[in-house]
Protein backbone atom coordinates (compact mmCIF):
# COMPACT_ATOMS: atom_id res chain seq x y z
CA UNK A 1 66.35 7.98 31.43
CA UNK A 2 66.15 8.09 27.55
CA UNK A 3 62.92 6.10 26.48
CA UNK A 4 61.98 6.02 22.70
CA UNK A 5 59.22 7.39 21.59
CA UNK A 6 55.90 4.96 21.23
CA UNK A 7 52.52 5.37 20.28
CA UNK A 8 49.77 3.42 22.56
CA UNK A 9 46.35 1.94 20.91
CA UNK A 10 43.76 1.60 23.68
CA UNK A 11 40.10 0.66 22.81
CA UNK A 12 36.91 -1.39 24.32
CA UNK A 13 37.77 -4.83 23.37
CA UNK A 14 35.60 -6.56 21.21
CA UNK A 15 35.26 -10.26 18.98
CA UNK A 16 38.26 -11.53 17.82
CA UNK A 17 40.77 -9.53 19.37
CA UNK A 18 44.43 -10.39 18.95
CA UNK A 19 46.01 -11.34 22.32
CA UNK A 20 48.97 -12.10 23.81
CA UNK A 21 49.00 -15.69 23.65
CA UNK A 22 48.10 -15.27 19.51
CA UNK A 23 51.08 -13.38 19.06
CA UNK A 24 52.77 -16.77 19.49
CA UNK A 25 51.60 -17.80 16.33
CA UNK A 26 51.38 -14.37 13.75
CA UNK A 27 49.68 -16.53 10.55
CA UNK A 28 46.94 -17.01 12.85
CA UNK A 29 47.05 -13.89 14.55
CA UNK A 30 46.83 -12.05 10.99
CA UNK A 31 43.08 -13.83 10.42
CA UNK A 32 41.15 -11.93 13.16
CA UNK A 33 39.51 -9.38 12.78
CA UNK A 34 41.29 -6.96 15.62
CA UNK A 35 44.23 -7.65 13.20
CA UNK A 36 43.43 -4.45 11.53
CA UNK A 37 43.86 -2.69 14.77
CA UNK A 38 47.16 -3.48 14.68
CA UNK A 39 48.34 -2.86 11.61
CA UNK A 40 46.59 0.58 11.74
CA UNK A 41 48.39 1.75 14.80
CA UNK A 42 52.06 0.61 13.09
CA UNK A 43 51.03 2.11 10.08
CA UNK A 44 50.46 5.47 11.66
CA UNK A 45 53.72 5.11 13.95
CA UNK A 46 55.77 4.67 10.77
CA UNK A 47 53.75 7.72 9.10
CA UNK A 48 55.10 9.74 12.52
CA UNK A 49 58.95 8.31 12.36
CA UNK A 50 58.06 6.01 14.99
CA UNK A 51 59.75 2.86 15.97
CA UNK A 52 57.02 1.63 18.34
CA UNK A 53 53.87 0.59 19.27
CA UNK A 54 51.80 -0.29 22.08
CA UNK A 55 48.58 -2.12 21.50
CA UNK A 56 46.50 -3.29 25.31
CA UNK A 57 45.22 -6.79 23.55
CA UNK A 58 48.38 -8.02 22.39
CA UNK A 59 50.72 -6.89 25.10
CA UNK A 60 48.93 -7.64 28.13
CA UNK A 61 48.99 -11.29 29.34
CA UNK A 62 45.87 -12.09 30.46
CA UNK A 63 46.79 -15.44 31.61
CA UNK A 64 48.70 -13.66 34.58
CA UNK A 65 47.41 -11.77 37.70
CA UNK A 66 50.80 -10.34 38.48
């Protein structure tokens, strides 16, 4: 199976992370402080030619067992 390429930000999760559930809303999303997190990791994906990204605290729903 062809699968593009991805880079994957995993870290100990800490005050103000950005979840799943503030991805709804981006504006507010952009004012914590994991926000930098974020941008960091697509910043170095587009250095490496890299479409995407993969980042635990906003792609995990936590709200969710399954």
């Amino acid at each position: 199976a062809d699968r593009p390429d991805y880079l994957i930000l995993t870290h100990t999760w800490g005050d103000e992370e950005v979840t799943f559930s503030d991805m709804a809303n981006i504006e507010a999303a952009k004012r914590k402080k994991g926000w930098v997190k974020i941008e960091g990791i697509c910043r170095k994906a587009r250095l490496m030619l890299i479409d995407y990204a993969w980042v635990e605290t906003c792609c995990i729903d936590k709200s969710s067992n399954s």
